[in-house]
Protein backbone atom coordinates (compact mmCIF):
# COMPACT_ATOMS: atom_id res chain seq x y z
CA UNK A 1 -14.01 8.77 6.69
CA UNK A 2 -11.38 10.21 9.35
CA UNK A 3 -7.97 9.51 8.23
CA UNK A 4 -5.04 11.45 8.65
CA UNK A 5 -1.85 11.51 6.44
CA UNK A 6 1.43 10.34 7.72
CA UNK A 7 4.87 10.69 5.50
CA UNK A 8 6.67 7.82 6.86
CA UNK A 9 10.32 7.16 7.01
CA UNK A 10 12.09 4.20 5.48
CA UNK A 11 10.75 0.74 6.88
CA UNK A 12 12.44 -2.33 8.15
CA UNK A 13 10.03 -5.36 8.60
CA UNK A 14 10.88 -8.67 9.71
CA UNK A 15 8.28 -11.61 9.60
CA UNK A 16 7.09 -14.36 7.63
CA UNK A 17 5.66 -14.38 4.07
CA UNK A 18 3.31 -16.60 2.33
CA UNK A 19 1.58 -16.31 -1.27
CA UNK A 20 -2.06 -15.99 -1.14
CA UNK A 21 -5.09 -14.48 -3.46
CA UNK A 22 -8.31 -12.94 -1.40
CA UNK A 23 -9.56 -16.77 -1.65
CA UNK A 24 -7.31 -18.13 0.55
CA UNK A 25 -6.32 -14.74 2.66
CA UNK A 26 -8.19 -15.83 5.73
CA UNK A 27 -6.69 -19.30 6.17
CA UNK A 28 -3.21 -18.49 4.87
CA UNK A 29 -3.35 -15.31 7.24
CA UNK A 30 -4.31 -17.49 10.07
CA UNK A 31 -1.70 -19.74 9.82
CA UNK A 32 1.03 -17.31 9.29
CA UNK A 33 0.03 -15.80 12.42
CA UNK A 34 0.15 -19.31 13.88
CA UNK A 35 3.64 -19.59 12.83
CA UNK A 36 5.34 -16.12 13.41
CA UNK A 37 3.14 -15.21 16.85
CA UNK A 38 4.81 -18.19 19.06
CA UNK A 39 8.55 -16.73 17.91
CA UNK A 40 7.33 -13.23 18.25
CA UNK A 41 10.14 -12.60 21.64
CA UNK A 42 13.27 -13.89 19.17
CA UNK A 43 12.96 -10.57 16.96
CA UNK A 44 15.24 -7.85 17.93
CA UNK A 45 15.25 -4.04 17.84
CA UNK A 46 11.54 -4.12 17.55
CA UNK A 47 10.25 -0.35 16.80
CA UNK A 48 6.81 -0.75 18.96
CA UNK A 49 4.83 -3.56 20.42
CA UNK A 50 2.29 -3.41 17.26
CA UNK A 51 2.35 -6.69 14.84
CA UNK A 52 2.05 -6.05 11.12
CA UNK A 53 -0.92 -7.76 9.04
CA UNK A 54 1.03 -6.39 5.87
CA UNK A 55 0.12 -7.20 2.21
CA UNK A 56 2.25 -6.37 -1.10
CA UNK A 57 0.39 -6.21 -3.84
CA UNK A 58 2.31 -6.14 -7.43
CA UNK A 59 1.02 -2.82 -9.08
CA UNK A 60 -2.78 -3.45 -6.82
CA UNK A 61 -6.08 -1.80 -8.61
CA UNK A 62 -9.00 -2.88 -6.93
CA UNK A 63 -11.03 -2.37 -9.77
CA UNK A 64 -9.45 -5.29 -11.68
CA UNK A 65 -8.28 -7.25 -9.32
CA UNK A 66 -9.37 -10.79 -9.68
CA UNK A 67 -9.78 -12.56 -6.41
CA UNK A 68 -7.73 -15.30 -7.46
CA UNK A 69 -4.80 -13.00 -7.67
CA UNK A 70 -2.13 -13.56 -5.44
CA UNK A 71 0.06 -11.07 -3.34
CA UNK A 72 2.71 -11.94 -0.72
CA UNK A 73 0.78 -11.84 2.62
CA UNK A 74 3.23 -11.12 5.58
CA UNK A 75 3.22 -11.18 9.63
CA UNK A 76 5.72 -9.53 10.95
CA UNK A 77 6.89 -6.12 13.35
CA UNK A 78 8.92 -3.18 12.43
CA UNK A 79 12.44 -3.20 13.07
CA UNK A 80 14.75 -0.47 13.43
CA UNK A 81 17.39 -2.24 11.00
CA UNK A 82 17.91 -5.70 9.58
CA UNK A 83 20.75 -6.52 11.82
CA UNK A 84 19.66 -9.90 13.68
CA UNK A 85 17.01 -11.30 11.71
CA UNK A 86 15.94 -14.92 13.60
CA UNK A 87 16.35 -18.49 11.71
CA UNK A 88 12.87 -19.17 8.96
CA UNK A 89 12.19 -15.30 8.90
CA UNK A 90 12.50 -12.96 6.42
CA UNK A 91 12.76 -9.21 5.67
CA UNK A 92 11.25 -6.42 3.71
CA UNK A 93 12.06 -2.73 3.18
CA UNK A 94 8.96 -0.37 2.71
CA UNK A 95 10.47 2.97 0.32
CA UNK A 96 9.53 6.40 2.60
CA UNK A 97 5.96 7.77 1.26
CA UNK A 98 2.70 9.04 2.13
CA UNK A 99 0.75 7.06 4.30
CA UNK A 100 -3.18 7.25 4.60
CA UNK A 101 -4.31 6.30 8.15
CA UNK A 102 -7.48 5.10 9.58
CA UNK A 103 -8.44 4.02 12.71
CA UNK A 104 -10.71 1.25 12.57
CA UNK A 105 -12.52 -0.28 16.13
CA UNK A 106 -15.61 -3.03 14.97
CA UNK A 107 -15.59 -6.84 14.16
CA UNK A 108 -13.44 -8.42 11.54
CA UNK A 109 -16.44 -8.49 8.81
CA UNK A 110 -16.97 -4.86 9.65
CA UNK A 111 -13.33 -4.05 8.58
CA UNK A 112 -14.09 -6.27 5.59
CA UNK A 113 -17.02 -3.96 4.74
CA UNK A 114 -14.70 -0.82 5.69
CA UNK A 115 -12.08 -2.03 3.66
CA UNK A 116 -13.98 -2.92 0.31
CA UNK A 117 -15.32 0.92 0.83
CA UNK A 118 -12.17 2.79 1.32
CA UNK A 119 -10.71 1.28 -2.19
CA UNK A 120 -14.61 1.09 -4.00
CA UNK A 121 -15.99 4.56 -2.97
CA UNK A 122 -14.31 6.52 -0.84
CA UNK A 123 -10.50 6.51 -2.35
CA UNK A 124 -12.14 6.98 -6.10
CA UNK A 125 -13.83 9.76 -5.02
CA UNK A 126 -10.70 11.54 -2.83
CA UNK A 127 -7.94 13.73 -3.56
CA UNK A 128 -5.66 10.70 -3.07
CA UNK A 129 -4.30 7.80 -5.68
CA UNK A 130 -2.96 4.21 -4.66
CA UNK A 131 0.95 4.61 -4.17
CA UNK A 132 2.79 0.95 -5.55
CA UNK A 133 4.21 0.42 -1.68
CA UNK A 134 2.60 -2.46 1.08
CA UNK A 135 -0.52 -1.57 2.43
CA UNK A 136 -0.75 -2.88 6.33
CA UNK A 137 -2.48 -2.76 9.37
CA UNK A 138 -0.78 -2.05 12.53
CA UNK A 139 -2.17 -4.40 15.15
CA UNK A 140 -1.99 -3.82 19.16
CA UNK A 141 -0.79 -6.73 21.38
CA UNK A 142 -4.91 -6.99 22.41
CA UNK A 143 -5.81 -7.70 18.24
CA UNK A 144 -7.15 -11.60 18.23
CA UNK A 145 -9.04 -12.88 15.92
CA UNK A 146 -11.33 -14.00 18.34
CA UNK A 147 -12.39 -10.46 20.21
CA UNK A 148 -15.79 -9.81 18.70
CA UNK A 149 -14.07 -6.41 18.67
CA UNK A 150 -10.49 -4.85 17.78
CA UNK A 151 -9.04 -1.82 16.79
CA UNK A 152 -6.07 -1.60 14.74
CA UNK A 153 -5.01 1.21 12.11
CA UNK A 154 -5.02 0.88 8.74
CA UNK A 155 -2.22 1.93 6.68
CA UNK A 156 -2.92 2.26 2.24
CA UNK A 157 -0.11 4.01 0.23
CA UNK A 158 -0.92 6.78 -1.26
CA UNK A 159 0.37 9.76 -3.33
C-alpha cells in the first residue's frame, strides 16, 4: 500500500457533529453533509479548499469493534484558529502526531474494501500502531457522492 507519513501540527476543525455507529454511517454522513455543505462560504480562516469526512473514535480497535458502536461523525474544514466559528457549528482540536497517508482514487465501495484492509491486514502486519487521535479523509471540492469515481486522502493516526 503507498502511504507516506506526515507529523502534523496542531489542528483546528470547525463543522458539524452527529453520533453514529457503522450502521447508520452512510445516512447520518449524508445528511451531515446536507447540512454543513450549503453553509460551507460562512466559515472563516479556512486552511485549504479540502472538506473533512472526520471520525473520532473513543479508544477505536477494529478488531472489537461492534458495528453498533457509535463515534462522533463530523463534516467540517480546517481552520487556522477558532476565532469566528458560525451560528449551529462546532469545533474540535486534533493533538500534533503522526499521520499515515494514502491516496485513494476508485468508487465509494472500493474505499470501503480499501478501508476494511488497511485496519484488517495491512496495519496488523506494519511497523505502525493506531494512535487515539480522529482519523479523516481530506476531500477535494470535486468529492460527491455521486462521481462513480473520487479521490480523496486518507488520514489514520498512528504512532
Amino acid at each position: 500500500m503507498t502511504h507516506r507519513v506526515i507529523e502534523s501540527p496542531e489542528m483546528y476543525i470547525v463543522g458539524m457533529k452527529a453520533n453514529l455507529s457503522f450502521e447508520t454511517i452512510s445516512e447520518g454522513t449524508g445528511k451531515l453533509a446536507r447540512q454543513f455543505m450549503p453553509r460551507l462560504k460562512e466559515v472563516k480562516n479556512r486552511v485549504d479548499n479540502n472538506t473533512l469526512s472526520l471520525q473520532n473514535h473513543d479508544n477505536f480497535d477494529y478488531k472489537v469493534l461492534p458495528p453498533t458502536k457509535t463515534f462522533e461523525k463530523w463534516i467540517g474544514v480546517e481552520v487556522t484558529n477558532l476565532n469566528d466559528v458560525p451560528d449551529g457549528m462546532e469545533t474540535l482540536t486534533i493533538k500534533p502526531g503522526n499521520y499515515l497517508v494514502i491516496d485513494f482514487k476508485g468508487s465509494i465501495q472500493e474505499f470501503i474494501k480499501n478501508w476494511h484492509y488497511l485496519h484488517s491486514q495491512w496495519l496488523p502486519n506494519s511497523e505502525y500502531e493506531l494512535d487515539n487521535r480522529p482519523h479523516f479523509e481530506k476531500l477535494s471540492p470535486s468529492y460527491s457522492p455521486m462521481n462513480a469515481v473520487n479521490e480523496e486522502e486518507i488520514w489514520v493516526p498512528v504512532v
